[in-house]
Protein backbone atom coordinates (compact mmCIF):
# COMPACT_ATOMS: atom_id res chain seq x y z
CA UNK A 1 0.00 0.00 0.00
CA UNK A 2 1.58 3.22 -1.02
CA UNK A 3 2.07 5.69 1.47
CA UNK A 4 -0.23 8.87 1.95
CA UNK A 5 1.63 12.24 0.46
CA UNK A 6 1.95 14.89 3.72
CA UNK A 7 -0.45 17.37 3.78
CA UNK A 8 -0.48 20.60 5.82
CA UNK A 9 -1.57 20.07 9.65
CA UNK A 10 -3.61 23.11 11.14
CA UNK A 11 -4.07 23.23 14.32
CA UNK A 12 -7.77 22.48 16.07
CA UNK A 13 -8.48 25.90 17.50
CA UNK A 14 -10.08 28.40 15.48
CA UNK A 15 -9.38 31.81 15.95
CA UNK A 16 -12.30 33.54 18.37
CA UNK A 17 -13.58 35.67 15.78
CA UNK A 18 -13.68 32.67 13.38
CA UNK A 19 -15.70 30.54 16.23
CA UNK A 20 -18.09 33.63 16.67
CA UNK A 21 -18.66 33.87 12.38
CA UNK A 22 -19.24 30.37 12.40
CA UNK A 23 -21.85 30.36 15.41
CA UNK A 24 -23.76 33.15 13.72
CA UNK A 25 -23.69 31.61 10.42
CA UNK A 26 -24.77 28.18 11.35
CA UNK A 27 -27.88 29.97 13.77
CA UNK A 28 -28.90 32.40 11.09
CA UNK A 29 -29.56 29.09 8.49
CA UNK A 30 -30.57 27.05 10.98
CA UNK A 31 -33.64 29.28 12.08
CA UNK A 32 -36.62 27.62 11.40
CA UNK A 33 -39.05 29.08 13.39
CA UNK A 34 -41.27 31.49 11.06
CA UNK A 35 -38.61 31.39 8.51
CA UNK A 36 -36.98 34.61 10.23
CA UNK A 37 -33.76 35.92 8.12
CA UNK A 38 -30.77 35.79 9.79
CA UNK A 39 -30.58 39.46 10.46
CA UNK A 40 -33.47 38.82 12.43
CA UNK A 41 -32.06 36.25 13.98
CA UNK A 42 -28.78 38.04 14.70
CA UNK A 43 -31.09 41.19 15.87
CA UNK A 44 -32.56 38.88 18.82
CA UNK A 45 -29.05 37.50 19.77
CA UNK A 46 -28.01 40.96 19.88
CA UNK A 47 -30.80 42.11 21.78
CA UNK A 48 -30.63 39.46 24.32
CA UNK A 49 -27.15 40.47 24.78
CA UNK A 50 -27.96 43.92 25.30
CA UNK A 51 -25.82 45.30 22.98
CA UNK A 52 -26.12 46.58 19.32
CA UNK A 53 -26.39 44.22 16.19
CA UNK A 54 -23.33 46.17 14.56
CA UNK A 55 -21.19 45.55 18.19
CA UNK A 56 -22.57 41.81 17.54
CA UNK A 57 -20.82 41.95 13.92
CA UNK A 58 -17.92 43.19 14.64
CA UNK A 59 -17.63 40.16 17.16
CA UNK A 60 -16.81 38.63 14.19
CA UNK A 61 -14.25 40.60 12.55
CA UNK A 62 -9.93 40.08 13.11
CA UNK A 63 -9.21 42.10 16.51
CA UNK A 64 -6.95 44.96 14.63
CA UNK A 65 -9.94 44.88 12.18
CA UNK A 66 -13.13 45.36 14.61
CA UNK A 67 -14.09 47.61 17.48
CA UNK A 68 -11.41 47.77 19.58
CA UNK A 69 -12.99 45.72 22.70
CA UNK A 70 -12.34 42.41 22.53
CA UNK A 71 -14.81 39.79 21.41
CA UNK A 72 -16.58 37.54 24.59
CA UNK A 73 -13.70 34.57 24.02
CA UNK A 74 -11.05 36.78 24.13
CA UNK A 75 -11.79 38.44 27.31
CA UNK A 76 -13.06 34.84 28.85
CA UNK A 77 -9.40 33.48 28.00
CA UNK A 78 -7.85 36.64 29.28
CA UNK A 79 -9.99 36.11 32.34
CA UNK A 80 -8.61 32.39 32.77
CA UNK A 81 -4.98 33.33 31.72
CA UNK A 82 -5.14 36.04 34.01
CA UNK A 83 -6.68 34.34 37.02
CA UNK A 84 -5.24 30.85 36.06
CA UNK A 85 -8.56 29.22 37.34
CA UNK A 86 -9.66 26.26 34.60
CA UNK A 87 -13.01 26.31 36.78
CA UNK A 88 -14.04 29.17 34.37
CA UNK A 89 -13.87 26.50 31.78
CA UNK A 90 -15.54 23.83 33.99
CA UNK A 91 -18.42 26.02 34.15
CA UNK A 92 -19.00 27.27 30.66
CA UNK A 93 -18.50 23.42 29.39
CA UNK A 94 -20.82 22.39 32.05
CA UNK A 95 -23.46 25.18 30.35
CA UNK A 96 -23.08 23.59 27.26
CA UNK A 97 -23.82 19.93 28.63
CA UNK A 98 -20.26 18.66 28.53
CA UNK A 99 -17.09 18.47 31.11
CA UNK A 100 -13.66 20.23 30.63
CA UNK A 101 -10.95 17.83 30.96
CA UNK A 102 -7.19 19.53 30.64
CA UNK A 103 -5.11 17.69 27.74
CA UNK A 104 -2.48 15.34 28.80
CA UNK A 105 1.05 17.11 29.10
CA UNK A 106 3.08 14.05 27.66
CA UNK A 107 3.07 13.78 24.22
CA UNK A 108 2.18 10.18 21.72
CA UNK A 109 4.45 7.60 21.10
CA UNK A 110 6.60 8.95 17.86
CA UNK A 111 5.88 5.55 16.62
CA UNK A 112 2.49 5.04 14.67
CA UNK A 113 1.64 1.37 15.15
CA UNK A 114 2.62 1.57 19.11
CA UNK A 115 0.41 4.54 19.77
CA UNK A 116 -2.73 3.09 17.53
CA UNK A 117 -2.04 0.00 19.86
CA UNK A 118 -1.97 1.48 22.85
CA UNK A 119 -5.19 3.95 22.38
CA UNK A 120 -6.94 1.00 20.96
CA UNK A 121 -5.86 -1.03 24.30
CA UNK A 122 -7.15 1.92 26.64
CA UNK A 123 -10.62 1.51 24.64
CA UNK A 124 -11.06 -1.96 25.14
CA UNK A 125 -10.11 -1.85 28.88
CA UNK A 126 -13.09 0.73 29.31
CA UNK A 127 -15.22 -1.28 27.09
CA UNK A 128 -14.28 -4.32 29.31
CA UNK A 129 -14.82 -2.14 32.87
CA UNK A 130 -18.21 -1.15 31.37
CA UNK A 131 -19.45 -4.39 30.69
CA UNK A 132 -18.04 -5.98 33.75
CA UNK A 133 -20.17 -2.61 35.24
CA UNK A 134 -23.69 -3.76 33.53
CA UNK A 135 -23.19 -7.74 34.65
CA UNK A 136 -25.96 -7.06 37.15
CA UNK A 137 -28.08 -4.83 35.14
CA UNK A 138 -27.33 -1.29 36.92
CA UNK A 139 -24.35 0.66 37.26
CA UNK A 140 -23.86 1.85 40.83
CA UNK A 141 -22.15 5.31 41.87
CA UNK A 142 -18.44 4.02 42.62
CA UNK A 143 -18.60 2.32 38.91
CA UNK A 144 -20.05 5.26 37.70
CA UNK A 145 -16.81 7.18 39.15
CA UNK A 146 -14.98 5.06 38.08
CA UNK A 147 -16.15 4.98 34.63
CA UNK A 148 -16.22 8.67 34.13
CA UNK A 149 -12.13 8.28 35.30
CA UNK A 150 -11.42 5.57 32.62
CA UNK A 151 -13.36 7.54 30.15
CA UNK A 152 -11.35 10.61 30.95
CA UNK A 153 -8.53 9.52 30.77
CA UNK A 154 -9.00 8.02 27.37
CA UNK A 155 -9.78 11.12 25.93
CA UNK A 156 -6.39 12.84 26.88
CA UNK A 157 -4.70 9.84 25.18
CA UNK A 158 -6.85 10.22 21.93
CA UNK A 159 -6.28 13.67 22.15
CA UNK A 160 -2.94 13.71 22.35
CA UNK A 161 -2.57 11.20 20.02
CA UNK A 162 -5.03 13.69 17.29
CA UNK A 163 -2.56 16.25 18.06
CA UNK A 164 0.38 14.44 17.37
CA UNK A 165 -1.67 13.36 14.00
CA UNK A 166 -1.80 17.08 13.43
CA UNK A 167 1.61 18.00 14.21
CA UNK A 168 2.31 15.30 11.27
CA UNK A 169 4.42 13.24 13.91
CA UNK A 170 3.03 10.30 11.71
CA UNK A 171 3.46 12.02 8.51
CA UNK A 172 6.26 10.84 5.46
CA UNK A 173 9.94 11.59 6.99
């Protein structure tokens, strides 16, 4: 099998402005009720920000390009930066229905084939401890701890294994 020709990596973090187009965009299409436009749509956000629909726009544009104050995610990241309390995180991802787990500091095997192996281990020892968890038809709250730690942990490893992907630590020497 011929090998794949390297391609350029970017990295999984948009710029803010970027994150705050794309949120706009995606609402302003995805509007269904009444078949409101998307300026409408954008007008409400606005409003139920309490702050103009231009202000809202300019959200959107490169920071040398736009208003001079920085957009939401830029001051929330100043805000964690500056305090250096990930709770801030904790509580926006909880918000949004998820958990913030910190990436793992130590990087991927350099090797392909032993980091594939050893993510795809990880997964089959939590698919393992949740089936050994369901043997007697409920999961009680130290297996559910537990779970939630296995399940953690494996996403830092696939994480840092993505990252390495996009680094191109796997790509052609």
């Amino acid at each position: 099998m011929a090998k794949k020709s390297p391609q350029h990596r970017e990295s999984h973090t948009k710029e803010s402005h970027l994150v705050i187009q794309d949120a706009l965009l995606h609402v302003g299409k995805s509007s269904t009720s009444k078949k409101k436009t998307q300026l409408e749509v954008h007008r409400e956000i606005a409003k139920s920000l309490n702050i103009s629909t231009a202000m809202l726009y300019k959200w959107r544009e490169q920071p040398h390009k736009g208003s001079g104050h920085p957009n939401p995610l830029d001051r929330v990241a100043t805000l964690i930066s500056a305090t250096g309390d990930e709770r801030i995180v904790d509580w926006l991802a909880h918000k949004s229905g998820g958990h913030f787990i910190r990436d793992e500091v130590h990087s991927a095997s350099p090797e392909l084939f032993r980091a594939s192996n050893a993510l795809i281990k990880d997964f089959s020892h939590l698919i393992t401890e949740l089936a050994n968890a369901c043997d007697d038809q409920q999961i009680s709250p130290a297996e559910s701890v537990g779970l939630r730690e296995k399940w953690n942990s494996l996403r830092k490893r696939a994480e840092g294994f993505v990252r390495a992907c996009e680094k191109g630590t796997y790509g052609a020497k």
